[in-house]
N, C-alpha and C. Protein backbone atom coordinates (compact mmCIF):
# COMPACT_ATOMS: atom_id res chain seq x y z
N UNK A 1 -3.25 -5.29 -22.65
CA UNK A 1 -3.98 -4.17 -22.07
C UNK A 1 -5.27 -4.68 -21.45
N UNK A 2 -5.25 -4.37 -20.27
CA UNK A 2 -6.43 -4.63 -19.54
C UNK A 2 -7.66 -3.50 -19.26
N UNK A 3 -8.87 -3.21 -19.85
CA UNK A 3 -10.29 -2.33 -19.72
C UNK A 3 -11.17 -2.69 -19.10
N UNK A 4 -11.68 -1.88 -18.45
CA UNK A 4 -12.78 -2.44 -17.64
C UNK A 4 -13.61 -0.49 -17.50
N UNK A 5 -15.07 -1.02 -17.32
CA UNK A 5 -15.96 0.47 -17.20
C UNK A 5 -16.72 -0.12 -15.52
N UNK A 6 -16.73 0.95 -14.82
CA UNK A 6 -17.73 0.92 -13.69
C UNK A 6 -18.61 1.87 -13.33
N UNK A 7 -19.76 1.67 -12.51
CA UNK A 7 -20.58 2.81 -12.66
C UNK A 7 -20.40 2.78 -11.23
N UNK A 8 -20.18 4.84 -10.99
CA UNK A 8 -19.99 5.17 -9.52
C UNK A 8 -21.37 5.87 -9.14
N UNK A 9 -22.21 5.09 -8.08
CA UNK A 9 -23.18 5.80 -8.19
C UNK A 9 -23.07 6.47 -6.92
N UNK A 10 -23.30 8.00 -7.05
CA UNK A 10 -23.57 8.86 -6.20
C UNK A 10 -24.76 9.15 -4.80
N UNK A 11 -24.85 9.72 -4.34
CA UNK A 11 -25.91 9.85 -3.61
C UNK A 11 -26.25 11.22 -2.78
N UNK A 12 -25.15 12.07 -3.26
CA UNK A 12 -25.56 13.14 -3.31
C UNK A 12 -24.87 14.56 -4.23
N UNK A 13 -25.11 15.68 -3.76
CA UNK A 13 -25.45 16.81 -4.79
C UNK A 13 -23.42 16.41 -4.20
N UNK A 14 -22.87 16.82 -3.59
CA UNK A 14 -21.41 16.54 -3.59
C UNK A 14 -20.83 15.48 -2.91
N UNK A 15 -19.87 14.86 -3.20
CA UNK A 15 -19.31 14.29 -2.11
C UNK A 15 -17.79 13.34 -2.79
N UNK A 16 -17.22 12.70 -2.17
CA UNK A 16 -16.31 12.08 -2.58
C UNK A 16 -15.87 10.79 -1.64
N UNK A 17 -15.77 9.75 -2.78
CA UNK A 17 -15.87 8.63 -3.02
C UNK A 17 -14.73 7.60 -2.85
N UNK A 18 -14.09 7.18 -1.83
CA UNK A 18 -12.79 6.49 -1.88
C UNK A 18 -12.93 5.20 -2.82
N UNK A 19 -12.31 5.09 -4.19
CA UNK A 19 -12.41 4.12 -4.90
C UNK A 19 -10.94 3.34 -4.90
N UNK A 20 -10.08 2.86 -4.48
CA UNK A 20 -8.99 2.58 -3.96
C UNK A 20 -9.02 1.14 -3.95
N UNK A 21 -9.91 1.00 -2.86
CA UNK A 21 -9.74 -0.59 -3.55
C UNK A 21 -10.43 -1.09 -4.67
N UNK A 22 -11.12 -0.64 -5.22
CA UNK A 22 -11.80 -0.69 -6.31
C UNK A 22 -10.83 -1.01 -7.53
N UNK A 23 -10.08 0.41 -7.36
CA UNK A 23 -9.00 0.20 -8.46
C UNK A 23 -8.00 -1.18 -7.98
N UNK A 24 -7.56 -1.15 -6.82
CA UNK A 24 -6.81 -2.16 -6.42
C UNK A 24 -7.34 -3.66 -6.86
N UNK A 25 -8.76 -3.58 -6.73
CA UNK A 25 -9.57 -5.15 -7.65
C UNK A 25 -9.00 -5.43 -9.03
N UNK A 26 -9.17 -3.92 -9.67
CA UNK A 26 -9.23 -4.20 -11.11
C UNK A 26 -7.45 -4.38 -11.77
N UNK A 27 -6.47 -3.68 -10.85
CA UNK A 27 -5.10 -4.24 -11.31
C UNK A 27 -4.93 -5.44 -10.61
N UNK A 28 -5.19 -6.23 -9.62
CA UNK A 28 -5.42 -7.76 -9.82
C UNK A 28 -5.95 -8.59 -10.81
N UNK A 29 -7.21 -8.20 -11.25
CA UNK A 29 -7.83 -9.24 -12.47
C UNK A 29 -7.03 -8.28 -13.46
N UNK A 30 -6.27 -7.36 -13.57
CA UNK A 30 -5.53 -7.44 -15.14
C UNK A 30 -4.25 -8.84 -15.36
N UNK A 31 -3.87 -9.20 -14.03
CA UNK A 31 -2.79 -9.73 -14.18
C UNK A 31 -1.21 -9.12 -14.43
N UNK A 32 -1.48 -7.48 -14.33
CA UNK A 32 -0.77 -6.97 -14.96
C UNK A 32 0.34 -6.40 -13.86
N UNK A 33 2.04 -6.70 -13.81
CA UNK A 33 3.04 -7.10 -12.75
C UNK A 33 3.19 -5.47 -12.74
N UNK A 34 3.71 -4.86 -13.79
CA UNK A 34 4.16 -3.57 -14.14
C UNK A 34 3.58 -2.83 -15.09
N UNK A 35 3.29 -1.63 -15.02
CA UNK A 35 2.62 -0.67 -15.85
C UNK A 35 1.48 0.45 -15.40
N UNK A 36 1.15 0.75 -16.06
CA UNK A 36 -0.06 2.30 -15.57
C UNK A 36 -1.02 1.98 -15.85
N UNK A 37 -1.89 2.25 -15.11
CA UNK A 37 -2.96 2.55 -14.88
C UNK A 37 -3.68 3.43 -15.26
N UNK A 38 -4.63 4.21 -15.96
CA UNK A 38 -5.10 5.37 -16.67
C UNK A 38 -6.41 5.11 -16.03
N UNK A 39 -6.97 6.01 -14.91
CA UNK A 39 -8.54 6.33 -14.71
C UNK A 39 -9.07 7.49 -15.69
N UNK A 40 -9.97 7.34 -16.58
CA UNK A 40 -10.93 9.08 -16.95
C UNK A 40 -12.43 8.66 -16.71
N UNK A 41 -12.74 9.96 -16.01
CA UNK A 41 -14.67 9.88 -16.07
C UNK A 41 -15.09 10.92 -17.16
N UNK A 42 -15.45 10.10 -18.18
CA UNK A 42 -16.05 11.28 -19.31
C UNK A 42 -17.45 12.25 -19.02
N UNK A 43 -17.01 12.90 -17.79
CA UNK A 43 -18.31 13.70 -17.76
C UNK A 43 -17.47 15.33 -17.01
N UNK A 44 -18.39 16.05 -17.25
CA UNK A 44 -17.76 17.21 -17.09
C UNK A 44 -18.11 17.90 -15.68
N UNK A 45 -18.95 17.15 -14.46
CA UNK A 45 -19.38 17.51 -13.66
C UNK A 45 -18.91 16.89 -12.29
N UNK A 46 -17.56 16.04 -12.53
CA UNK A 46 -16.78 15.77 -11.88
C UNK A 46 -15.75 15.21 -11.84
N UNK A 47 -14.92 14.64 -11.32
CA UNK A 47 -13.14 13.98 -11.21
C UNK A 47 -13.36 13.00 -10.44
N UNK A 48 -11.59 13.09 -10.64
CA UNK A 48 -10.80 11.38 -9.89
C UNK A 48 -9.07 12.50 -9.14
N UNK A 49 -8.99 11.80 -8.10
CA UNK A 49 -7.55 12.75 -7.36
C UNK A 49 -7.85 12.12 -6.47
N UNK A 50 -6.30 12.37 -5.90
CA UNK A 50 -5.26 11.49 -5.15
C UNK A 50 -5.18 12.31 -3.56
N UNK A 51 -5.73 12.03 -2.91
CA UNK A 51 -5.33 12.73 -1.45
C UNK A 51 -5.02 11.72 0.03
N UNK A 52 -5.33 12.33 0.99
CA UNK A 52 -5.12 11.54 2.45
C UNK A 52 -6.32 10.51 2.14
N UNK A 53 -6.38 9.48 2.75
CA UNK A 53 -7.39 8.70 3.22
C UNK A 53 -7.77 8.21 3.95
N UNK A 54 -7.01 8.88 5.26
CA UNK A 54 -6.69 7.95 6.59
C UNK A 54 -7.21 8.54 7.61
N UNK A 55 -7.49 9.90 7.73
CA UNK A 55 -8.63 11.05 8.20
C UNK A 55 -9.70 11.37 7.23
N UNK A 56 -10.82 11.03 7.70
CA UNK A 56 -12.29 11.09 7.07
C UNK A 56 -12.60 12.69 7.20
N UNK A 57 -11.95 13.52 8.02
CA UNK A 57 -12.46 14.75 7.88
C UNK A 57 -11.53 15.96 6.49
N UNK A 58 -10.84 15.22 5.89
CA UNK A 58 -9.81 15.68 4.93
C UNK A 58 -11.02 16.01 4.04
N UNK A 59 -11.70 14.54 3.68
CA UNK A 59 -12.67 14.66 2.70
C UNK A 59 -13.98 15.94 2.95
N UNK A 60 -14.48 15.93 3.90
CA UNK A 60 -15.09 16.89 4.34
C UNK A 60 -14.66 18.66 4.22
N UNK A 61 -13.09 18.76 4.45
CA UNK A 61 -12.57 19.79 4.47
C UNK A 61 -12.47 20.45 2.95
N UNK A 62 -12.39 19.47 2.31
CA UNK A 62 -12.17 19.91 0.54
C UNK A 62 -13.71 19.70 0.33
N UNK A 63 -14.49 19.62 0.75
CA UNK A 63 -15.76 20.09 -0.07
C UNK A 63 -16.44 21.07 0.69
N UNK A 64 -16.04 21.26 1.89
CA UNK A 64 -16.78 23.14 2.68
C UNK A 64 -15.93 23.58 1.89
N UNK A 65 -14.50 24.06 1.80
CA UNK A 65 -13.74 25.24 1.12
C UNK A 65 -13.92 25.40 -0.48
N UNK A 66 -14.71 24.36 -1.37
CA UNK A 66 -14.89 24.27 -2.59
C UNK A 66 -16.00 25.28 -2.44
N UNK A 67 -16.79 24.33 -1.61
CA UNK A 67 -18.15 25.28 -1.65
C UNK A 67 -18.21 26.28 -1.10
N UNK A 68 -17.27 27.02 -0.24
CA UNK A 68 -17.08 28.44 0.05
C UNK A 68 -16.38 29.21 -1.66
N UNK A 69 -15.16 28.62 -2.27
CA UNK A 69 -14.88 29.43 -2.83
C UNK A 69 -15.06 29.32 -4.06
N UNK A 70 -15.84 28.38 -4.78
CA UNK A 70 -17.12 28.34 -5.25
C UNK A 70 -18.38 27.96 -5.06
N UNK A 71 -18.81 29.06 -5.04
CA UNK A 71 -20.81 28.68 -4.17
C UNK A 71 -21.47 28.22 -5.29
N UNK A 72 -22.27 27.34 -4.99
CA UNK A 72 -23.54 27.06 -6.23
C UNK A 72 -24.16 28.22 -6.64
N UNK A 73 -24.63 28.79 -6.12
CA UNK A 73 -25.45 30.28 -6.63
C UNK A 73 -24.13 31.35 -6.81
N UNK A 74 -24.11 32.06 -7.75
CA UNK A 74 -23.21 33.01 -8.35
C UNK A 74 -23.79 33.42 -9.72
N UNK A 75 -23.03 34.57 -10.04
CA UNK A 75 -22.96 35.16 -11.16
C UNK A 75 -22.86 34.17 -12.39
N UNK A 76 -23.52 33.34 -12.61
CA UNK A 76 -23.22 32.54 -14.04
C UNK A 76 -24.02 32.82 -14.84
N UNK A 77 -23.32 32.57 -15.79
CA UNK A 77 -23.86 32.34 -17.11
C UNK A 77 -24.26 31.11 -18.20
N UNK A 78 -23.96 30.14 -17.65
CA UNK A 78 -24.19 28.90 -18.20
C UNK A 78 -26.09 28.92 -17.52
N UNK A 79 -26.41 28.80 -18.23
CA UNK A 79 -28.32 28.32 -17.94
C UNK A 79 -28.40 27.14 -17.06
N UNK A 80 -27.55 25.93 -17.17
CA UNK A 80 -28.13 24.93 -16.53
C UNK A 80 -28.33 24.65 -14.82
N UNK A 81 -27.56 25.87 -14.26
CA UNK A 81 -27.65 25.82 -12.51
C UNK A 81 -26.51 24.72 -12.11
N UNK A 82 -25.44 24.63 -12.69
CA UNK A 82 -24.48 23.99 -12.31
C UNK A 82 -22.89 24.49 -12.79
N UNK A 83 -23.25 25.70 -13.03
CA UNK A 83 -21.54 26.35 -13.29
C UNK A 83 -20.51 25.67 -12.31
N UNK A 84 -21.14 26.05 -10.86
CA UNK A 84 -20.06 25.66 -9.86
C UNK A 84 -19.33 24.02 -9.83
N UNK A 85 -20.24 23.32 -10.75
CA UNK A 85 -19.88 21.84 -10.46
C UNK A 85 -18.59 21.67 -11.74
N UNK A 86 -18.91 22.25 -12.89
CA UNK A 86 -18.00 22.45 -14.07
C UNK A 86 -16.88 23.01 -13.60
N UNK A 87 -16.79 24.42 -12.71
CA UNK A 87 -15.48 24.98 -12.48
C UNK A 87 -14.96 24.19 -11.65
N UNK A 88 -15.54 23.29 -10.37
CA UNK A 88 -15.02 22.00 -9.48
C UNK A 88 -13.92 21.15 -10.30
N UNK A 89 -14.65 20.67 -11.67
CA UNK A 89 -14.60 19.28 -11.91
C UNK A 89 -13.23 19.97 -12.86
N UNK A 90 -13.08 21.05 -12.99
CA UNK A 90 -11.94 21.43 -13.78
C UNK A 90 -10.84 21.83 -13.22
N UNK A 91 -10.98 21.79 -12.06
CA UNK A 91 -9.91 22.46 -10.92
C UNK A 91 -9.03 20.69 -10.60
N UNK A 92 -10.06 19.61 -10.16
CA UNK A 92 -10.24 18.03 -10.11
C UNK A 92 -9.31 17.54 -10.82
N UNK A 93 -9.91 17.71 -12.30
CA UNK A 93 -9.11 16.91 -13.12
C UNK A 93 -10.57 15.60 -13.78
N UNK A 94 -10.54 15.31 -15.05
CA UNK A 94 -11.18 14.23 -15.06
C UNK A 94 -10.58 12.84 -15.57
N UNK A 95 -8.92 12.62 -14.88
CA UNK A 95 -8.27 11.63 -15.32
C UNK A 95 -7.04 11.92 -14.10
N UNK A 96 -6.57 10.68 -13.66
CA UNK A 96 -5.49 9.77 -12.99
C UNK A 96 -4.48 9.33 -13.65
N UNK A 97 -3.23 9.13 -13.72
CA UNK A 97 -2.40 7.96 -14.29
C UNK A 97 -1.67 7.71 -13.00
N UNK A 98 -1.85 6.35 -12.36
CA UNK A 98 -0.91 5.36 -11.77
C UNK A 98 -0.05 4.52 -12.19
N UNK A 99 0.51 4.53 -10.88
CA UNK A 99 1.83 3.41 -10.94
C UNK A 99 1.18 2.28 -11.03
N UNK A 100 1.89 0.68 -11.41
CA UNK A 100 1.51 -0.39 -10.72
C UNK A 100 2.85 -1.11 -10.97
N UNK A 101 3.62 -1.79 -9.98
CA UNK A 101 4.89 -1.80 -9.82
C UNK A 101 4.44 -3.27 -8.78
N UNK A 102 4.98 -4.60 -9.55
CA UNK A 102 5.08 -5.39 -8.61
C UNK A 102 4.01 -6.14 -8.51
N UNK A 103 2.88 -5.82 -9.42
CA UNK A 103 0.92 -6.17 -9.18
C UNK A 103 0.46 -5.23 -8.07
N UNK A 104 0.94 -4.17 -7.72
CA UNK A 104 0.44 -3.49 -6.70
C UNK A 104 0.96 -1.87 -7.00
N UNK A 105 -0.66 -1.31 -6.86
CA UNK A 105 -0.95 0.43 -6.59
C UNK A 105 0.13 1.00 -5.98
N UNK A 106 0.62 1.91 -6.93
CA UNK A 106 1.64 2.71 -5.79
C UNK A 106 0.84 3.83 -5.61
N UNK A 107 0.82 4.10 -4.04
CA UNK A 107 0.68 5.24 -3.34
C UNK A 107 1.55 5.36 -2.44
N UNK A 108 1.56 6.75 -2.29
CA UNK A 108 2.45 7.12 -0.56
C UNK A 108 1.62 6.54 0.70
N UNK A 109 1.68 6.52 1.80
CA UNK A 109 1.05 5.97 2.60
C UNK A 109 -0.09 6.80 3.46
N UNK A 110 -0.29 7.73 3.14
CA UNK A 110 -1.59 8.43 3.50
C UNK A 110 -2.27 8.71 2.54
N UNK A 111 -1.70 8.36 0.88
CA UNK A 111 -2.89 8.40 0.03
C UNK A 111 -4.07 7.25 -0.14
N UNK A 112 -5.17 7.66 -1.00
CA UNK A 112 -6.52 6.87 -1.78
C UNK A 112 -6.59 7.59 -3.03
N UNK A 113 -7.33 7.47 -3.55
CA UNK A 113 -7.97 7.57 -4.83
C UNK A 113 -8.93 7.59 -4.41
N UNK A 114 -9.69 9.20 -5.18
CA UNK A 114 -10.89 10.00 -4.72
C UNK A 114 -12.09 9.98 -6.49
N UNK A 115 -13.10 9.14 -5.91
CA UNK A 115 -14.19 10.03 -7.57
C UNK A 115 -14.39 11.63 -6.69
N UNK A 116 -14.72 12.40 -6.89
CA UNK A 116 -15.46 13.55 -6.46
C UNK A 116 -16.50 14.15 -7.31
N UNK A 117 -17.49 13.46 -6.40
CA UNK A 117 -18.93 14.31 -7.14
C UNK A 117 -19.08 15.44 -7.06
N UNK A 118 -19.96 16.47 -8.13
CA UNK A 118 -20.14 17.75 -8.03
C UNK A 118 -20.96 18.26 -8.39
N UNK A 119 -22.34 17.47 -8.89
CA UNK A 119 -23.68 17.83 -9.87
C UNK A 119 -23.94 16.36 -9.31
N UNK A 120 -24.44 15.84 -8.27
CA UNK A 120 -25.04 14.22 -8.22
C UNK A 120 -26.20 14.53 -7.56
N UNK A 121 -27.36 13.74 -7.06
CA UNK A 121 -26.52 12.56 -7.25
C UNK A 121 -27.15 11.77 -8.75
N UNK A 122 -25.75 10.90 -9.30
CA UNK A 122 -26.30 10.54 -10.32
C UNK A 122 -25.68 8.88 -10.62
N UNK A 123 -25.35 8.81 -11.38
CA UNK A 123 -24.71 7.04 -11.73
C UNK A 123 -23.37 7.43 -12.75
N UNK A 124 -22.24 7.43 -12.48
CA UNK A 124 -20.93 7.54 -13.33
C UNK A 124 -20.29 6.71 -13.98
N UNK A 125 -19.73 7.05 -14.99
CA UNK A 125 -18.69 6.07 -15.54
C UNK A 125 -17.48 6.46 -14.97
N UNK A 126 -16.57 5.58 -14.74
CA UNK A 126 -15.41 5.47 -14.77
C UNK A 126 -14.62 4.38 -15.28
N UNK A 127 -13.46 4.84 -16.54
CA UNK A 127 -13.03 4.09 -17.36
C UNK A 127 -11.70 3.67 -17.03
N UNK A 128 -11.40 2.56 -17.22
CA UNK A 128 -9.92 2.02 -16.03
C UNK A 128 -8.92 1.23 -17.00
N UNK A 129 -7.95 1.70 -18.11
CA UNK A 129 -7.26 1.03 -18.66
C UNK A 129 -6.18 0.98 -17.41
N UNK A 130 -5.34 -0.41 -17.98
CA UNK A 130 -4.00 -0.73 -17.71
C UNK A 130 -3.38 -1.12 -18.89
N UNK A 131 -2.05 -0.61 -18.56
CA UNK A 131 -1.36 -1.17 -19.43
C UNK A 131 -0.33 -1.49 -18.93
């Protein structure tokens, strides 16, 4: 089993993060031919997901319609001024499981691997077993 932790640092209040080759680094130094991959970010104010990566305005498009159909300002009840980033990061997901088939990421061919910030900007963990 191969572990490794990285810190994704943000730079703003949203955005999302193509980490792709990133991950693609870290199933090289596992050595590892066949098996999964498990991403989780233990924080509750954002995710990891799988979309296009080949049009830069995809990314753009999923964070106006987030933030249309959840706005930062709303009816909440949580005190801290970040409901909207919690209901984001739960819609997200805060965990991945990949393929790795061969020493190499399976994706379809218009996917990446997305962090998506939603309360930043800040400095993240993201935790990367293989097995």
């Amino acid at each position: 089993m191969y572990k490794a932790e990285e810190i994704i640092k943000t730079s703003k209040r949203e955005e999302i993060i193509d980490i792709t080759e990133l991950i693609k680094k870290h199933i090289k130094l596992s050595n590892i031919k066949d098996g999964i991959c498990a991403l989780f970010v233990p924080h509750t104010t954002c995710g990891v997901t799988i979309n296009e990566n080949a049009d830069p305005s995809v990314k753009s498009d999923f964070l106006n319609q987030m933030k249309k159909l959840i706005p930062q300002q709303g009816n909440y009840l949580h005190s801290e001024g970040n409901s909207d980033a919690h209901i984001k990061s739960i819609l997200v997901g805060p965990s991945l499981t990949l393929l790795v088939w061969d020493g190499q990421l399976v994706l379809g061919t218009w996917q990446g691997v997305y962090f998506c910030e939603f309360d930043g900007p800040r400095n993240r963990k993201l935790l990367i077993s293989i097995l």
